[in-house]
Protein backbone atom coordinates (compact mmCIF):
# COMPACT_ATOMS: atom_id res chain seq x y z
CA UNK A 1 10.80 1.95 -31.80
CA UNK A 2 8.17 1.71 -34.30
CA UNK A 3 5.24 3.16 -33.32
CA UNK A 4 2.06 0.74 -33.88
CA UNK A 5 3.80 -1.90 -34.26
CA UNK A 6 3.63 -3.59 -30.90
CA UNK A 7 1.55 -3.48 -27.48
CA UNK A 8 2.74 -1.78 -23.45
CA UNK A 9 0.92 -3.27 -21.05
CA UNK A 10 1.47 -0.92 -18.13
CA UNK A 11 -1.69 -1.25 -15.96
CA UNK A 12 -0.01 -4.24 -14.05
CA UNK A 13 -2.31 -2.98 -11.17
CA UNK A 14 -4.82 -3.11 -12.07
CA UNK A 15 -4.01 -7.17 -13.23
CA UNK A 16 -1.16 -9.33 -14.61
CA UNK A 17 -0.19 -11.70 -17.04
CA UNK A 18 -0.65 -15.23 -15.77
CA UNK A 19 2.90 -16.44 -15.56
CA UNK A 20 3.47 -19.94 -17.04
CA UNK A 21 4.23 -21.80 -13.38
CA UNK A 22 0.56 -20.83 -12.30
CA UNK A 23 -0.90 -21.99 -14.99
CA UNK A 24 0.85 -25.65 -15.29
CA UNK A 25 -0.02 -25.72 -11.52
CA UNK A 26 -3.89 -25.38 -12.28
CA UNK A 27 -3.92 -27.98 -15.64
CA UNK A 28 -3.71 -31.05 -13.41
CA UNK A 29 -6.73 -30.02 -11.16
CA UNK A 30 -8.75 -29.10 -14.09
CA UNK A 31 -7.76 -31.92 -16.43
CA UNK A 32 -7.56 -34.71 -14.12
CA UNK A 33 -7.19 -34.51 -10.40
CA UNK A 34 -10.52 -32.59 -10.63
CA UNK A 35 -12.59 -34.44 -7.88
CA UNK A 36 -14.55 -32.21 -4.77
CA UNK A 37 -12.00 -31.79 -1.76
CA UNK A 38 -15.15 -32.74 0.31
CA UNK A 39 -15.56 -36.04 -0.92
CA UNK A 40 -13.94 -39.44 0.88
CA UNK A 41 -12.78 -41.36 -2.16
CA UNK A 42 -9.48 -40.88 -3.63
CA UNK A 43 -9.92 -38.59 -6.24
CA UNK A 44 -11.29 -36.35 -3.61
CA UNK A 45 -8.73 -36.54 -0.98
CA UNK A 46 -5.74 -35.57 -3.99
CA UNK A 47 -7.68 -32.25 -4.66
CA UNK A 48 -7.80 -31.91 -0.54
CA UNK A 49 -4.44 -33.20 -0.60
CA UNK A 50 -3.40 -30.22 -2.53
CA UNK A 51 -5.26 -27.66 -1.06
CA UNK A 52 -3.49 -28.18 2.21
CA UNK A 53 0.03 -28.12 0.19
CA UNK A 54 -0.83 -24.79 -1.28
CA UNK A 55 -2.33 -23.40 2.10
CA UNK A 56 1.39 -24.56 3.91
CA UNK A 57 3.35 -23.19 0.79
CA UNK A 58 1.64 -19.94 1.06
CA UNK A 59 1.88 -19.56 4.51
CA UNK A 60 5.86 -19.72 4.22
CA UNK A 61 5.89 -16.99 1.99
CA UNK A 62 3.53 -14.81 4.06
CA UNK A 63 5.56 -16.13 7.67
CA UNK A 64 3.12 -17.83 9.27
CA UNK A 65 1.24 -21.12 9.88
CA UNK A 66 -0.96 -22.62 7.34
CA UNK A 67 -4.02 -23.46 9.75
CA UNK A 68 -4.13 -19.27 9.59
CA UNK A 69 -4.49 -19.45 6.56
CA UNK A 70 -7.90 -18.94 4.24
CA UNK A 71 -8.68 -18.79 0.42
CA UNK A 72 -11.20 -16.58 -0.36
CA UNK A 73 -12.16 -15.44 -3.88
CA UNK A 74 -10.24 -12.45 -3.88
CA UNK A 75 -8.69 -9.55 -2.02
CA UNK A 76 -12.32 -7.70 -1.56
CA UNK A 77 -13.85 -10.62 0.08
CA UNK A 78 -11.11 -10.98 2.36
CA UNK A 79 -10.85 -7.34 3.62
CA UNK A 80 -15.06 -7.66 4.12
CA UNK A 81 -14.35 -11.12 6.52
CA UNK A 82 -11.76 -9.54 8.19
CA UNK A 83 -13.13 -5.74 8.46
CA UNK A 84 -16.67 -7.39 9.84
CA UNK A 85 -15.33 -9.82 11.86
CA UNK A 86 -12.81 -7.49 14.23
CA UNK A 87 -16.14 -4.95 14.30
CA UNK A 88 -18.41 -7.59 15.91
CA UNK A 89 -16.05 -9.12 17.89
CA UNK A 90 -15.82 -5.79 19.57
CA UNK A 91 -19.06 -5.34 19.55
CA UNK A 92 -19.19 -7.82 21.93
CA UNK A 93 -17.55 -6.17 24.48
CA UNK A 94 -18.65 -2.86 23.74
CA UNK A 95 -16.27 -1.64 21.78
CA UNK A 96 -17.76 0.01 18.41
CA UNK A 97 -14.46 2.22 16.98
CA UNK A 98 -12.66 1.48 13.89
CA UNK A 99 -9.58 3.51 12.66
CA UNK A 100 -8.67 3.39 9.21
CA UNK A 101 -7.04 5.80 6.66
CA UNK A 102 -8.85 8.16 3.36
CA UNK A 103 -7.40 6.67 0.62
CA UNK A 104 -8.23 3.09 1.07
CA UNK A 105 -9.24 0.65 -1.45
CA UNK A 106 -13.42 0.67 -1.45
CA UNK A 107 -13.49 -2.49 -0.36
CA UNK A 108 -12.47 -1.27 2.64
CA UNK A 109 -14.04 2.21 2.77
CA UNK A 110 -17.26 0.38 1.86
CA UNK A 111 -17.66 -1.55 4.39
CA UNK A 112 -16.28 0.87 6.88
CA UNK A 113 -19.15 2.91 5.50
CA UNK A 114 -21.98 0.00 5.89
CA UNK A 115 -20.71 -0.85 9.48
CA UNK A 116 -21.03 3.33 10.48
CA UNK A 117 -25.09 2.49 9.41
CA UNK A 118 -25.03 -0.63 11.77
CA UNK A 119 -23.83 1.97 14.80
CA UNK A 120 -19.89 1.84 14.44
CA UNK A 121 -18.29 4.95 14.56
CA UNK A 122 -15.25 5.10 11.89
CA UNK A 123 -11.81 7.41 12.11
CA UNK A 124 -10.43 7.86 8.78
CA UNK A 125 -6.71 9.50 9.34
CA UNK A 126 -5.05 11.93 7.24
CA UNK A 127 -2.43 10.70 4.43
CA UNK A 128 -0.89 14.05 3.83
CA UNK A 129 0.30 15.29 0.39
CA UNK A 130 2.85 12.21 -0.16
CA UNK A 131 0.05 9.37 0.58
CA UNK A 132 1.94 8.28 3.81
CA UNK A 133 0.41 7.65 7.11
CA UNK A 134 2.70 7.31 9.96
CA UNK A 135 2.47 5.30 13.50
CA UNK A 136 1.99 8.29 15.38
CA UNK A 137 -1.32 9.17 13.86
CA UNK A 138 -2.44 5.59 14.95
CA UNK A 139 -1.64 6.06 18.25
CA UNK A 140 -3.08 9.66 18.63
CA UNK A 141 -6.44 7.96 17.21
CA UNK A 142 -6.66 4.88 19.49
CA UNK A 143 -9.24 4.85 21.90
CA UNK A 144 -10.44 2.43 25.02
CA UNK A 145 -13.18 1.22 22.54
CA UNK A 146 -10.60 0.56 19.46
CA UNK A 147 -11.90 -2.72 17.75
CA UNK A 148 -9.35 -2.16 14.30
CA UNK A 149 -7.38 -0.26 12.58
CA UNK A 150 -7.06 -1.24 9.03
CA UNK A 151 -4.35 0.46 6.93
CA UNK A 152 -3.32 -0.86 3.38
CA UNK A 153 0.44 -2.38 3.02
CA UNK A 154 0.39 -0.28 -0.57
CA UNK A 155 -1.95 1.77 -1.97
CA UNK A 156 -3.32 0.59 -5.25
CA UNK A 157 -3.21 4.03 -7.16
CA UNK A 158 -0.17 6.12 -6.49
CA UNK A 159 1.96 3.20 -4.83
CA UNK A 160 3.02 4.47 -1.69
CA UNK A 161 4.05 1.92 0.82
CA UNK A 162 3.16 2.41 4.70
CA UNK A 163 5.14 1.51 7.56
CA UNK A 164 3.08 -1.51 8.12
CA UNK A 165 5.62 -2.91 11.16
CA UNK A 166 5.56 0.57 12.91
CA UNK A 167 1.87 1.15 12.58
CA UNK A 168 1.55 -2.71 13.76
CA UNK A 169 3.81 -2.20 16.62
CA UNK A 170 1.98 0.12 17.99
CA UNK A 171 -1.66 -1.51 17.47
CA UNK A 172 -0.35 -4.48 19.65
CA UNK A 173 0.78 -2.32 22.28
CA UNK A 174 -2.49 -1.02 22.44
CA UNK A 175 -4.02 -4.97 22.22
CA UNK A 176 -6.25 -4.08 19.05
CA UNK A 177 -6.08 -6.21 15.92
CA UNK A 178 -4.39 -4.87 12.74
CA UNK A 179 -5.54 -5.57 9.63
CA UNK A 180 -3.73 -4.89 6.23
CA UNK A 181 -5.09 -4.57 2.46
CA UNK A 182 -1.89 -6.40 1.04
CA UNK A 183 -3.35 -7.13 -2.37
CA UNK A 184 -1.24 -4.30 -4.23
CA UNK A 185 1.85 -5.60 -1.79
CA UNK A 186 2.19 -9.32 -1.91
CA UNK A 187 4.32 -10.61 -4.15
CA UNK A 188 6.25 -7.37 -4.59
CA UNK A 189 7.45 -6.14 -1.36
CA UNK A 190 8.52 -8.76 1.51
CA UNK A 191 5.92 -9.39 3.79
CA UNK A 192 6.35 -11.06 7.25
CA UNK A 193 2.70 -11.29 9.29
CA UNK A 194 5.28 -12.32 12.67
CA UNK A 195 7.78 -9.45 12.09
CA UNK A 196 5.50 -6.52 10.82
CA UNK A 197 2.79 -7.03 13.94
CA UNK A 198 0.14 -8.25 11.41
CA UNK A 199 -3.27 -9.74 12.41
CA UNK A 200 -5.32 -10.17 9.60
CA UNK A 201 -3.79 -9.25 6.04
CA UNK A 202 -5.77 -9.97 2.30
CA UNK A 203 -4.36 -10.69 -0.94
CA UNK A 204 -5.42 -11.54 -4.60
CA UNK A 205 -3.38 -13.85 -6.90
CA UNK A 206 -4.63 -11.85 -9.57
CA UNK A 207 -1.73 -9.34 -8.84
CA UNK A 208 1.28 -11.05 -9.26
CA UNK A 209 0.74 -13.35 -11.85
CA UNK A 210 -1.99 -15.77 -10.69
CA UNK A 211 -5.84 -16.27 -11.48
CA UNK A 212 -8.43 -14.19 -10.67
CA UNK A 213 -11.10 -14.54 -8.42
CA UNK A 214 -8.86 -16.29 -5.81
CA UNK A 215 -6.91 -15.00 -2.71
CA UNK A 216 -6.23 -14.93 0.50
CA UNK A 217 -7.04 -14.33 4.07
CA UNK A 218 -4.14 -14.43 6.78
CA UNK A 219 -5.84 -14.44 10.63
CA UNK A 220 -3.48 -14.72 13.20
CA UNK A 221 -4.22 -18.23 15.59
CA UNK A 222 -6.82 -17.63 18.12
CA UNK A 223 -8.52 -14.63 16.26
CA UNK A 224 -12.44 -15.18 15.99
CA UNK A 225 -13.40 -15.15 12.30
CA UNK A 226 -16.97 -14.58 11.29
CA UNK A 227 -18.74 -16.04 8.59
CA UNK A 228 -19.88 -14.07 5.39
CA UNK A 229 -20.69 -16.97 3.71
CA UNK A 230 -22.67 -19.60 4.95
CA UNK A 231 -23.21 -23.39 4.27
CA UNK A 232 -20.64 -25.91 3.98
CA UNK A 233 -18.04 -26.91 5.98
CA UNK A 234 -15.07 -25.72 3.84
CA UNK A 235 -11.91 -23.68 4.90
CA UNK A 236 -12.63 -24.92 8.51
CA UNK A 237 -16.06 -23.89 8.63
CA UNK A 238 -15.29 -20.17 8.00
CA UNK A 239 -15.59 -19.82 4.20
CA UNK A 240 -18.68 -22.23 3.47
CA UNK A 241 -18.85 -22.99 -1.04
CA UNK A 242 -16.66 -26.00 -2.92
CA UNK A 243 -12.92 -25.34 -3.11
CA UNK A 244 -11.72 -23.60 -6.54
CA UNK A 245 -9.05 -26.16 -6.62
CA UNK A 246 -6.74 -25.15 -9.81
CA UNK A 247 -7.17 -21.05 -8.88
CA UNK A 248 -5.78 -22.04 -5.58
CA UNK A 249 -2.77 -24.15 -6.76
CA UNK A 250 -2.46 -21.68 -9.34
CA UNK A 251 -2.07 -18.68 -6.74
CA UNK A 252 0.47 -20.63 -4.38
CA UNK A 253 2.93 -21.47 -7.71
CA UNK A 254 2.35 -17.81 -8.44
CA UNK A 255 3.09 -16.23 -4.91
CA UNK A 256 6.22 -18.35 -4.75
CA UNK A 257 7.67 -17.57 -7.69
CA UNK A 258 7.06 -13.77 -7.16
CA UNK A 259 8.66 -13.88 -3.89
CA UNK A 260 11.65 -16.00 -5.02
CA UNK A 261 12.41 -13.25 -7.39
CA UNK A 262 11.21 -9.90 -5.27
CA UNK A 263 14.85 -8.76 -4.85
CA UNK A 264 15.99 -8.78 -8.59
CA UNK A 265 12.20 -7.73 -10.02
CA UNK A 266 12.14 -4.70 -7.70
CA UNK A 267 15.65 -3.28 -8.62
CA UNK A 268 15.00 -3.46 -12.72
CA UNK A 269 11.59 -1.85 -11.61
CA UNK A 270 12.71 1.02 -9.78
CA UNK A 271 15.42 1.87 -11.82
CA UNK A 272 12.75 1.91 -14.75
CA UNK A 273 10.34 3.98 -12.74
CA UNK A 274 13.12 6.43 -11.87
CA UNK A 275 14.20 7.37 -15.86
CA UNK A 276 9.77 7.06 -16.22
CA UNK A 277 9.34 9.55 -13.57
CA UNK A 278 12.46 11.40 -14.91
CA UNK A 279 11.02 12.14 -18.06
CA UNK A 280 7.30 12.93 -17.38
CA UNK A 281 8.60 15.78 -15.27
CA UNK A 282 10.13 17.31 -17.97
CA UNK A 283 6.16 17.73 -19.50
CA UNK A 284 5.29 21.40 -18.15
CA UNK A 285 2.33 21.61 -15.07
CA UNK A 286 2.86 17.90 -14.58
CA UNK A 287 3.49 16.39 -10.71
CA UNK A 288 4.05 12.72 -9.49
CA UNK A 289 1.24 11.71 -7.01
CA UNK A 290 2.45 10.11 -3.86
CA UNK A 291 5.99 9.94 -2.29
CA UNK A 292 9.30 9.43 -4.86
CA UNK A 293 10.76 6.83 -2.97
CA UNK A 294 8.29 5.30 -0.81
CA UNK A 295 6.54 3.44 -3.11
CA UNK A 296 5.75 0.11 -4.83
CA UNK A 297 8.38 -0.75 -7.68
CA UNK A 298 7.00 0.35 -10.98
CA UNK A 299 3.96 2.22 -10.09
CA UNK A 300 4.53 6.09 -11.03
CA UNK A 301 1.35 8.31 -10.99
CA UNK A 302 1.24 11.57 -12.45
CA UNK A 303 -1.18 14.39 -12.74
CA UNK A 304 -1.36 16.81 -15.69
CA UNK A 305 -2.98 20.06 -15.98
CA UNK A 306 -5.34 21.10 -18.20
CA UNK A 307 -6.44 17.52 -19.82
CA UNK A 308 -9.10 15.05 -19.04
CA UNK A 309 -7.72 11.34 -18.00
CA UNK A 310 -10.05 9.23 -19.95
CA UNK A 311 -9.10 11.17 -23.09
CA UNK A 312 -5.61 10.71 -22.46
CA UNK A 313 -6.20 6.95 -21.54
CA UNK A 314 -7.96 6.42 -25.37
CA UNK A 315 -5.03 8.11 -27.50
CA UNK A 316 -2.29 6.18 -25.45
CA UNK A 317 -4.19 3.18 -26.71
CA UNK A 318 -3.96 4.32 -30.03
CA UNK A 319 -1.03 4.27 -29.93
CA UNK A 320 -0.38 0.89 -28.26
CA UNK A 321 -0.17 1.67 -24.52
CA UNK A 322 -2.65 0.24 -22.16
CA UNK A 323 -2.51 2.15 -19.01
CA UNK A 324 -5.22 3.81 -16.06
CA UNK A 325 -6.30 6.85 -14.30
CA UNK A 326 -6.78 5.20 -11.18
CA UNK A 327 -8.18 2.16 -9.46
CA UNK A 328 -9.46 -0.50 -11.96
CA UNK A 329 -12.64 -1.23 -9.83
CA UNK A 330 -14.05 2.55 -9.92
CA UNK A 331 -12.81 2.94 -13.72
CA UNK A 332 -16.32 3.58 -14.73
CA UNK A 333 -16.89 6.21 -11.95
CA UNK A 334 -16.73 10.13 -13.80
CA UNK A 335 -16.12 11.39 -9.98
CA UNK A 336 -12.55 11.81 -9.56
CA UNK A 337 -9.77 9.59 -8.13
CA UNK A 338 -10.61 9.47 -3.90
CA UNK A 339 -6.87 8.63 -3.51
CA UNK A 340 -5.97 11.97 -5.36
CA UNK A 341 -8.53 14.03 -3.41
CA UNK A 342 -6.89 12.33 -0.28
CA UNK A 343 -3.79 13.39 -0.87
CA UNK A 344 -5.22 17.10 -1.79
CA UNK A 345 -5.12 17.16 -5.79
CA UNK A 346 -8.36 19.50 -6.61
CA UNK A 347 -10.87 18.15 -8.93
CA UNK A 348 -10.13 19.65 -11.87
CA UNK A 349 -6.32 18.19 -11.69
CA UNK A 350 -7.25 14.92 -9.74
CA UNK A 351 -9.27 13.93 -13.31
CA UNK A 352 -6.29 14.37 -15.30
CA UNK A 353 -4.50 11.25 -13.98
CA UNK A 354 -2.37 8.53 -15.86
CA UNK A 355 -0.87 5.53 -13.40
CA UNK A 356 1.40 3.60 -15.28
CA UNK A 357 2.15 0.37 -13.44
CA UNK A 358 5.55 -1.51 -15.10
CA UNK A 359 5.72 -5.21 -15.31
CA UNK A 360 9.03 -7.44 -15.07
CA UNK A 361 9.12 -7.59 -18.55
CA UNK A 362 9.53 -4.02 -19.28
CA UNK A 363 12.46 -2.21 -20.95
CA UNK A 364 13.98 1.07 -21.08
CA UNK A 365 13.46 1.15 -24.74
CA UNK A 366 9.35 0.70 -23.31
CA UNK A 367 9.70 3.61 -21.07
CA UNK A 368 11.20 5.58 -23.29
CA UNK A 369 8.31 5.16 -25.82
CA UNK A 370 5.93 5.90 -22.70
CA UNK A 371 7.56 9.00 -22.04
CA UNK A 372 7.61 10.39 -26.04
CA UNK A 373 3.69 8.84 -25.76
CA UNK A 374 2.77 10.61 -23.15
CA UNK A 375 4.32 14.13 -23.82
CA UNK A 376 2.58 13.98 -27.45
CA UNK A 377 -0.73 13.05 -26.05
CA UNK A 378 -0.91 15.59 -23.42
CA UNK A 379 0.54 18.23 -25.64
CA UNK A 380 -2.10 17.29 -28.56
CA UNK A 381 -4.96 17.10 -25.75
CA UNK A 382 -3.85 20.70 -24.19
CA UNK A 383 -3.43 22.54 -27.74
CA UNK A 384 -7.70 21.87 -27.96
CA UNK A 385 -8.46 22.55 -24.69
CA UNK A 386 -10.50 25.97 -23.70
CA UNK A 387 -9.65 25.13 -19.75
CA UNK A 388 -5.74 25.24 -21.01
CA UNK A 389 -6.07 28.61 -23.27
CA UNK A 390 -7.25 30.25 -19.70
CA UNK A 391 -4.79 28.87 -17.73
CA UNK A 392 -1.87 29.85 -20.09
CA UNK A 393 -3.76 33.51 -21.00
CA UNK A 394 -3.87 33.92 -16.83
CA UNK A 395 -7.80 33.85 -16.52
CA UNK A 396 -7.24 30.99 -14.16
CA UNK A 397 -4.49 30.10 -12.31
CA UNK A 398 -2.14 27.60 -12.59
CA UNK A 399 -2.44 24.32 -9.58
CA UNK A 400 1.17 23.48 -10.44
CA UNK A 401 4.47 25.22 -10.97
CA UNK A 402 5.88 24.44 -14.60
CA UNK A 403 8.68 22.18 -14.36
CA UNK A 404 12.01 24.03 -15.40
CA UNK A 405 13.95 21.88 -17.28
């Protein structure tokens, strides 16, 4: 492969490609069925028309009804309705405890953090060394004043997948309300709200193929939502502000066209992940974050002694490889990855992250480039490094064992 002569987008994490069906499904609503869902003449009632066409087409995808069903504009708002909501509804009846896990997306952790301020007291479990929490931990932590646990489907920087239908199980045993943080999930593992015990679940189109700043909330029937926004009368008077008509016909073509071809996408990507993860290990003091095999298709995350990630991030672009050290949303943060510290990386190794995150479209002749990419980088990157002339002279130790090939 010629180097330079092309572009690897592998940061499908952090956002993806349109694909073609979303955006023919938006044209129509921007181009000529453009009128306000709230008004009574015709050109009105098509965009309201097609609002409740996308809400019933998503809900089949996600297993549920479409009156539980909410756009939103975007994964973070969702998790904040959902989040506040469950707190305040056990306020009510005195019941102020929220259980979620350390390596959440800060959507999450942030408001988890601004409800402790408003008196709520928050549990935040342990995710171990492979990123995995397990339904035993959420039953150890429930309490009599349990008003949520909220545990993410996937986790958006080292890809491990949680056993959402266990952990859900268990949480409607107990008669408290699950929420899930599916927005690194839908699309690209199958998802069943009925099946997997799910209450309240978020999404963004944004990560399989649709717009941004559109997604989803799922809330089981009968489930109080609360307002964050006030003022009209839109999305049944829970999610007040004029429809964004062609974002949410473009996320419903998107969602079902990622879920019609889950099964065939996931094998190509985990196959491609495998030879990706294959060959990084062969680069010496390098280890893959998270768990090998429980993870999202196509996200591998490694850590490499001895380098700084955003240094490594700039000379993979040079040489046409766009890729991330962690969560797109805290990319200008210098503090180091909160997943990684979660999962017990120290600091100085945590900030030498790469997460590569594979789209459909990727080859092995792609990954192979990655891999030659990445080993130059880090070796160029190490050879200038004073922190890596102590750690191979022995004046500090080594966090990893070097990988024998």
């Amino acid at each position: 492969m010629d180097q330079g002569a092309f572009f690897i987008y592998a940061d499908n994490a952090a956002t993806t490609k349109m694909s073609r069906a979303a955006i023919d499904a938006m044209l129509p609503y921007m181009e000529s069925a453009y009128g306000n869902p709230s008004s009574l003449y015709r050109l009105g009632q098509e965009a309201k028309e097609a609002i409740e066409n996308a809400r019933a087409r998503v809900a089949a995808c996600l297993g549920c009804e479409a009156r539980e069903i909410y756009f939103t504009s975007g994964g973070s708002e969702a998790d904040n309705q959902a989040i506040r909501s469950a707190a305040l509804n056990g306020a009510k009846k005195d019941k102020k405890h929220l259980i979620s896990t350390a390596f959440e997306h800060h959507a999450v952790l942030h408001t988890l953090k601004q409800l402790e301020k408003e008196g709520f007291e928050v549990t935040l479990l342990d995710v171990g060394s492979k990123g995995l929490v397990t339904a035993e931990q959420v039953k150890a932590a429930l309490r009599p004043d349990t008003a949520l646990v909220t545990i993410m489907f996937a986790n958006n920087e080292i890809g491990t997948v949680q056993p959402i239908r266990e952990i859900g199980a268990v949480c409607r045993e107990a008669g408290v309300p699950f929420h899930t943080d599916a927005v690194q999930a839908a699309g690209h593992l199958p998802i069943d709200v009925r099946a997997d015990n799910i209450d309240l679940l978020s999404l963004s189109a944004h990560k399989f193929h649709g717009p941004k700043g559109c997604g989803v909330l799922y809330a089981r029937r009968g489930f109080p939502l609360r307002n964050l926004i006030e003022g009209g009368a839109q999305e049944r008077n829970r999610r007040a502000g004029t429809e964004n008509v062609p974002a949410i016909m473009g996320l419903a073509a998107a969602l079902e066209e990622a879920c019609a071809g889950m099964d065939a996408r996931a094998e190509k990507l985990n196959a491609l992940s495998k030879r990706l993860i294959a060959g990084l290990r062969k680069i010496p003091y390098a280890e893959l974050n998270g768990d090998e095999f429980q993870r999202l298709p196509g996200n591998v995350n490694f850590c490499f002694e001895g380098i700084e990630g955003e240094s490594l991030l700039l000379l993979l672009d040079d040489k046409g490889i766009a890729a991330s050290s962690g969560s797109a949303c805290t990319s200008g943060s210098l503090d180091p990855s909160h997943v990684l510290l979660a999962i017990g990386r120290p600091h100085e190794v945590a900030h030498g992250s790469l997460r590569l995150t594979l789209g459909e479209d990727a080859t092995e002749e792609e990954v192979d480039y990655i891999i030659r990419a990445v080993t130059e980088v880090v070796t160029y990157l190490r050879n200038m490094s004073p922190f890596w002339r102590d750690l191979t002279t022995g004046k500090r130790p080594h966090v990893f064992a070097e990988f024998e090939v």
